[in-house]
Protein backbone atom coordinates (compact mmCIF):
# COMPACT_ATOMS: atom_id res chain seq x y z
CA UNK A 1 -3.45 29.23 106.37
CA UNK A 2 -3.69 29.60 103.09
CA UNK A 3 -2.85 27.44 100.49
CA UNK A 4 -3.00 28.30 97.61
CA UNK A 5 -0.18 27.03 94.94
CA UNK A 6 0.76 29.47 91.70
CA UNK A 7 -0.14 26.94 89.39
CA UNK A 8 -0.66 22.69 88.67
CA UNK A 9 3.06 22.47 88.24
CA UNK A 10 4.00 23.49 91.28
CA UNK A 11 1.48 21.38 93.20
CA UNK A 12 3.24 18.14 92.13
CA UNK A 13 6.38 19.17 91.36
CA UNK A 14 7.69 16.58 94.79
CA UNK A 15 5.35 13.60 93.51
CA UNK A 16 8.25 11.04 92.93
CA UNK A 17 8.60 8.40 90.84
CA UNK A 18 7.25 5.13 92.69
CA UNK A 19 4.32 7.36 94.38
CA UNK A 20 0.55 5.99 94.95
CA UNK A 21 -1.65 8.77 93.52
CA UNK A 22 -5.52 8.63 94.26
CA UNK A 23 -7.42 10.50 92.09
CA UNK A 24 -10.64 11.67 92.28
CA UNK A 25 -13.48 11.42 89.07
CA UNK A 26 -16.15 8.79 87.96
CA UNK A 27 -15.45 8.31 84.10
CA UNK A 28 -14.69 11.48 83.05
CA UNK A 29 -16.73 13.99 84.83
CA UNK A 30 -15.01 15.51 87.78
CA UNK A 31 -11.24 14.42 86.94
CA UNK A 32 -8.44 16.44 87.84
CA UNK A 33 -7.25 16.71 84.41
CA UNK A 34 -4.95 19.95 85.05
CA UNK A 35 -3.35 18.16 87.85
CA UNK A 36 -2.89 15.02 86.12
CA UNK A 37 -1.38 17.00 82.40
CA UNK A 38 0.69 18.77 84.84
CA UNK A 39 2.03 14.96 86.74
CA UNK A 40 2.49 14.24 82.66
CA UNK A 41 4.76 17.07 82.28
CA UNK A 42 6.58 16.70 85.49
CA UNK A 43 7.94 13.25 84.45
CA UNK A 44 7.17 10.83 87.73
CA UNK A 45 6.55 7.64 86.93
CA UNK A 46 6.34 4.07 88.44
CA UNK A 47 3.03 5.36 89.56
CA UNK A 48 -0.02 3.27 91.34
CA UNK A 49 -3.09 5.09 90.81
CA UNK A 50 -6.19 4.66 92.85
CA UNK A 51 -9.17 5.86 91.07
CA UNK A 52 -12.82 4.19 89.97
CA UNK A 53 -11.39 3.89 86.07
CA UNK A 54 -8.62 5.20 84.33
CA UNK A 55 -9.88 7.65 82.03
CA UNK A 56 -10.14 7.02 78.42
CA UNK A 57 -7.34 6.70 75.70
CA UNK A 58 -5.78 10.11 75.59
CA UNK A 59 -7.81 12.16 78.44
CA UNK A 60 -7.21 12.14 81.97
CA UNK A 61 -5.28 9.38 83.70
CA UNK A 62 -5.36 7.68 80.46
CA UNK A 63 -2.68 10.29 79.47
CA UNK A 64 -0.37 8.99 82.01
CA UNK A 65 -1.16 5.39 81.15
CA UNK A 66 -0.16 5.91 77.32
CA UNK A 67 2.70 7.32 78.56
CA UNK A 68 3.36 4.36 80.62
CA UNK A 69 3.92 5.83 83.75
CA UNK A 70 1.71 3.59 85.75
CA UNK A 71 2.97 0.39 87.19
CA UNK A 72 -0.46 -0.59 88.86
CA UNK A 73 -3.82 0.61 88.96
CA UNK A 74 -6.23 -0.04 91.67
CA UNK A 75 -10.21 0.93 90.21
CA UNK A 76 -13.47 -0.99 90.01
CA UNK A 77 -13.94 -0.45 86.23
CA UNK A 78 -11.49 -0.11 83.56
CA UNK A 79 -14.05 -0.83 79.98
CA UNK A 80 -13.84 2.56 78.32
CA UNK A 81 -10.20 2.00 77.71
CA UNK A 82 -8.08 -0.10 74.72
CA UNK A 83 -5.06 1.07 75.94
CA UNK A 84 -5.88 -0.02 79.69
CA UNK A 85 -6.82 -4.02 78.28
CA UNK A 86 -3.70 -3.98 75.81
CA UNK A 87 -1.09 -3.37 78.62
CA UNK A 88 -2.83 -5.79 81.39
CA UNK A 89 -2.78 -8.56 79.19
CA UNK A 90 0.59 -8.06 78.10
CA UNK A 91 1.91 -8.12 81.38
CA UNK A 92 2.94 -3.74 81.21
CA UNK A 93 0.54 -3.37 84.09
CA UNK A 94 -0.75 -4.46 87.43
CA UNK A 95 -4.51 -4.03 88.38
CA UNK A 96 -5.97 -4.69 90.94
CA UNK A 97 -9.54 -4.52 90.70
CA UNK A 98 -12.27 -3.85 93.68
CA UNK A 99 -15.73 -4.21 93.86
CA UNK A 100 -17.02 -0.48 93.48
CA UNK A 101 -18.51 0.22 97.01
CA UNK A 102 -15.54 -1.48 98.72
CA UNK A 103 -13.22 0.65 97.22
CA UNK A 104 -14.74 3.54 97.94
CA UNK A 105 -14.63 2.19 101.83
CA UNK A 106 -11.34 1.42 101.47
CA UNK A 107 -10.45 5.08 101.05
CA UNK A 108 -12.62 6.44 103.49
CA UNK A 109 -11.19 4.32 105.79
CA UNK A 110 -7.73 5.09 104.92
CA UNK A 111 -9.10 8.88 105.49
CA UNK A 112 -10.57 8.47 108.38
CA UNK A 113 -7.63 6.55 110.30
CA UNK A 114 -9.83 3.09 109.81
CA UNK A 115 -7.10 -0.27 109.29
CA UNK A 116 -9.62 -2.20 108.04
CA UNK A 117 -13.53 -3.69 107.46
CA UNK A 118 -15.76 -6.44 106.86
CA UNK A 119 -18.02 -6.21 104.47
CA UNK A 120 -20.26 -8.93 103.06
CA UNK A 121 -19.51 -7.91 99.07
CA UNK A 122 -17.15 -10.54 97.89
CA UNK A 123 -17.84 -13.35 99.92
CA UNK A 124 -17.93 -16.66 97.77
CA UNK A 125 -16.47 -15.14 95.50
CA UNK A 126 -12.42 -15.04 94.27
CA UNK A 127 -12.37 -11.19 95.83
CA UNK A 128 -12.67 -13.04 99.19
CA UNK A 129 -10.86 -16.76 97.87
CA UNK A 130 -8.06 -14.98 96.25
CA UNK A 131 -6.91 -15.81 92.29
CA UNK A 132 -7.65 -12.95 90.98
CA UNK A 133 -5.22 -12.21 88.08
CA UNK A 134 -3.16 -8.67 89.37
CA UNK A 135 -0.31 -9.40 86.30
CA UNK A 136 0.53 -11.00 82.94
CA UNK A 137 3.80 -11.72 81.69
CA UNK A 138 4.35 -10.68 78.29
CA UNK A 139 3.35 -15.07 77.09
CA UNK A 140 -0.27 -14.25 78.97
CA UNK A 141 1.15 -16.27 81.83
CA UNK A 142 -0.67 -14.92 85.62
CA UNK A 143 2.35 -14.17 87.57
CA UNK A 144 0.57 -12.12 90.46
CA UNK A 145 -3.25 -13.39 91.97
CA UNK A 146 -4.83 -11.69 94.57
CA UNK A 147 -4.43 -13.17 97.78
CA UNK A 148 -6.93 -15.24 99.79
CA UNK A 149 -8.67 -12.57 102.71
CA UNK A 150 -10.07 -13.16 106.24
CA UNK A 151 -13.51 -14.55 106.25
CA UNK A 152 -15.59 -14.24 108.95
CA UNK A 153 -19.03 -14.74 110.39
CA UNK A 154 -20.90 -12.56 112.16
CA UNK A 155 -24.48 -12.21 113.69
CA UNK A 156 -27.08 -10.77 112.20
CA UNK A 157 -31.17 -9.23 112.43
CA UNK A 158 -31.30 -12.31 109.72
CA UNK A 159 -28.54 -14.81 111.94
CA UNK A 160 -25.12 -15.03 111.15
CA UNK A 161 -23.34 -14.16 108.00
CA UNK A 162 -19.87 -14.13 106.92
CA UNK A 163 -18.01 -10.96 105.92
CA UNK A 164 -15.10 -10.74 104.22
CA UNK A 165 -11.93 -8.26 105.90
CA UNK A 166 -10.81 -5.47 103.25
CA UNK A 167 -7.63 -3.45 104.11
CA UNK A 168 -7.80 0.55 104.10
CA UNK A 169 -6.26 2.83 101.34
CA UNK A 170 -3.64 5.26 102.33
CA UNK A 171 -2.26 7.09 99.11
CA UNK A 172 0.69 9.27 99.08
CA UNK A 173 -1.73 12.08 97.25
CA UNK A 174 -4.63 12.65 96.32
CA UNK A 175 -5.58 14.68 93.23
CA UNK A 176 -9.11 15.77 93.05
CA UNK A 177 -10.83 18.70 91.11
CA UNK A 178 -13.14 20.91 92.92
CA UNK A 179 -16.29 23.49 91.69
CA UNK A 180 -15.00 25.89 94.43
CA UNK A 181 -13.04 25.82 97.50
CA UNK A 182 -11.62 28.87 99.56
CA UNK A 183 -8.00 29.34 100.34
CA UNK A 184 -7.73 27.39 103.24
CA UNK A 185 -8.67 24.16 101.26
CA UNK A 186 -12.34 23.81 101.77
CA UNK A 187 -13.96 22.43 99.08
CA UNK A 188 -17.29 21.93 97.09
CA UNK A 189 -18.15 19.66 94.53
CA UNK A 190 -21.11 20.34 92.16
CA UNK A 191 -23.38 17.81 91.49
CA UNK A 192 -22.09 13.71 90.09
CA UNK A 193 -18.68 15.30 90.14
CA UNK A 194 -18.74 15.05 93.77
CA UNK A 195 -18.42 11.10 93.49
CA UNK A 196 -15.12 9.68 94.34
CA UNK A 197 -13.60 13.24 94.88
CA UNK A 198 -14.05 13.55 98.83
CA UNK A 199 -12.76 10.09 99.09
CA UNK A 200 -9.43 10.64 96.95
CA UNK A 201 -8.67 13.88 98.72
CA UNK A 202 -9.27 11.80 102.17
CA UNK A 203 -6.96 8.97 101.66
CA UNK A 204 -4.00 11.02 100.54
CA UNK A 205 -1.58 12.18 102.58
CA UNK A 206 -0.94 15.61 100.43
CA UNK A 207 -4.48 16.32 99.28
CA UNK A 208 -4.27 19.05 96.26
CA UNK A 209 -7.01 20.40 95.16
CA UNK A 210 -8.17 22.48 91.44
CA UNK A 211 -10.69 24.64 92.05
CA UNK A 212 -12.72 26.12 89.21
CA UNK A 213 -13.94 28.76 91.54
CA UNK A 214 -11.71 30.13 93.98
CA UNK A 215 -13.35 32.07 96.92
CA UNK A 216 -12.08 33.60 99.97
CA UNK A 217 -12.17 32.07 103.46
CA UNK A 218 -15.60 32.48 105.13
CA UNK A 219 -17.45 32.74 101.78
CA UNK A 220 -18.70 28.89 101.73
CA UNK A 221 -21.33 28.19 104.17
CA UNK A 222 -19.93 25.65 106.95
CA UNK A 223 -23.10 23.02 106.32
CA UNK A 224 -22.12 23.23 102.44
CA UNK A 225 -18.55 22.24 102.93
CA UNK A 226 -18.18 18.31 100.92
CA UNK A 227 -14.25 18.20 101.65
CA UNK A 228 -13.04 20.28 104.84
CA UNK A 229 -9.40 22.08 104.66
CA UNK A 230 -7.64 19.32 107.37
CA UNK A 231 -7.66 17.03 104.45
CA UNK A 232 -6.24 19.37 101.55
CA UNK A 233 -2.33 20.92 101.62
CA UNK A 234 -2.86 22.71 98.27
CA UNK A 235 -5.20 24.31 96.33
CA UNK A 236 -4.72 25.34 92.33
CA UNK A 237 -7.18 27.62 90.79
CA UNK A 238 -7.58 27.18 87.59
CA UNK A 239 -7.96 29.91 84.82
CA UNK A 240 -11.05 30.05 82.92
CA UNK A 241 -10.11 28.36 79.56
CA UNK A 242 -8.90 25.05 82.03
CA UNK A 243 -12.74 25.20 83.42
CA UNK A 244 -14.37 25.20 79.91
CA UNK A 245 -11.94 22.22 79.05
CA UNK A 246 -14.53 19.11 80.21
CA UNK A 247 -15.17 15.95 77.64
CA UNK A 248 -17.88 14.29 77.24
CA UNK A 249 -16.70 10.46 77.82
CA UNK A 250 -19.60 9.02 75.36
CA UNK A 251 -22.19 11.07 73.78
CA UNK A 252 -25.57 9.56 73.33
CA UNK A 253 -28.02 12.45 73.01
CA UNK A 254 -30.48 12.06 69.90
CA UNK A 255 -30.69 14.08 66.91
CA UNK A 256 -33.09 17.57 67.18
CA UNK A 257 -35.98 16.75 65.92
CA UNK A 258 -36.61 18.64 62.51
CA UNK A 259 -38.91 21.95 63.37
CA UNK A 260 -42.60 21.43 62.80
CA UNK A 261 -44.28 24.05 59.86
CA UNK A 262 -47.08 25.86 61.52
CA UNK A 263 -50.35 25.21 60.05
CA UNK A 264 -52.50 28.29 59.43
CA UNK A 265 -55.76 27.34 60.05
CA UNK A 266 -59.50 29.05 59.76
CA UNK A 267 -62.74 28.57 62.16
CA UNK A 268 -64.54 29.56 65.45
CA UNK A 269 -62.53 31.61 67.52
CA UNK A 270 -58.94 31.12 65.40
CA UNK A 271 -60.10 33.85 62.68
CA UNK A 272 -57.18 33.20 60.12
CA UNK A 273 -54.92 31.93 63.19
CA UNK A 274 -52.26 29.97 63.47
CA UNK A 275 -52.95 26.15 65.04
């Protein structure tokens, strides 16, 4: 089958208003950001996105978040972001936030037709006791906490232990960005971009996919497939320009050192030579 789309905006042209988006991306490397500008243009909004972080101010989902189109964000880390803080404490967003690893269960879970887990991260803690502030009102009042989840204890190599019960995610899409998938929707993902990508494109029930390098089917070796087709309805490839168009979310590289003179030099061996 293949399924390939003519372009971003008709890949999400039927995400409606109220939808739960995951998206796939770990800071900025590896976000679908011609998916998500092309969500921007479409208009939906009411959105809960499920994603590690929400971009920065003005680049990936951050785009949609300044545009306050997101109702409630579920991610593990949210610090690269004014714009993010500014509306949670003034009660103009929900967030739910989840311990890293569990979230990433959560989705494979929800891709893999799990319910639910234990999982000992959280326990003692108020991800497992509940009171987590989800939402401000605009006076810095709570009005939403998380709620309490099941504890229980289980036995172990080192004796019993408690775990703590964390539901599945099931999103209505998932957005992810690819290095190169085949018509049929397999997909690859080069290097640290692969991170929550394979998750986000699990968990949603209309996986869509940008590929930077679209190949046909057969052309990816089966053992080098990250994301297989089942999981992906739509695949966008994206022009050449859209490829090149990756931020860097913080650069911290150090000056070039200034070039070194070379000292001409005179003895044994280096007749008039250069050291």
């Amino acid at each position: 089958m293949d399924k390939v789309v003519a372009s971003a905006a008709e890949a999400v042209a039927d995400i409606a208003s109220g939808s739960t988006i995951a998206v796939g991306g770990f800071g900025l490397c590896g976000i679908p950001s011609v998916l998500i500008d092309a969500l921007l243009e479409q208009g939906a909004d009411n959105l809960e996105a499920v994603s590690n972080n929400c971009g920065v101010d003005e680049w990936g989902l951050g785009r949609l978040l300044m545009n306050h189109r997101l109702r409630r964000m579920v991610s593990s880390y949210v610090g690269e972001n004014k714009e993010f803080a500014r509306q949670y404490l003034h009660g103009e967003l929900e967030v739910e936030l989840t311990p890293q690893g569990t979230l990433a269960e959560r989705m494979r879970a929800g891709g893999t037709g799990v319910p639910a887990f234990y999982t000992a991260t959280g326990v003692g803690t108020q991800v497992a006791e509940g009171g987590l502030p989800w939402k401000y009102d605009d006076a810095g009042n709570v009005v939403v906490s998380s709620p309490a989840k099941e504890v229980r204890s289980f036995d172990t190599a080192e004796g019993p232990r408690e775990f703590v019960l964390e539901r599945a995610i099931v999103a209505d899409f998932g957005l992810v960005r690819a290095w190169k998938g085949d018509r049929h929707g397999n997909l690859v993902f080069r290097q640290s971009a692969r991170n929550f990508n394979p998750l986000a494109a699990m968990c949603g029930r209309v996986g869509i996919a940008e590929v930077e390098h679209l190949v046909e089917p057969g052309e990816i070796e089966p053992d080098d497939v990250h994301t297989p087709g089942v999981f992906v309805q739509r695949v966008v490839p994206l022009t050449a320009e859209q490829v090149a168009d990756k931020r860097i979310e913080k650069r911290t590289v150090r000056p070039r050192p200034a070039e070194v003179e070379p000292v001409e030099t005179a003895g044994a061996g280096n007749e008039g030579g250069v050291a």
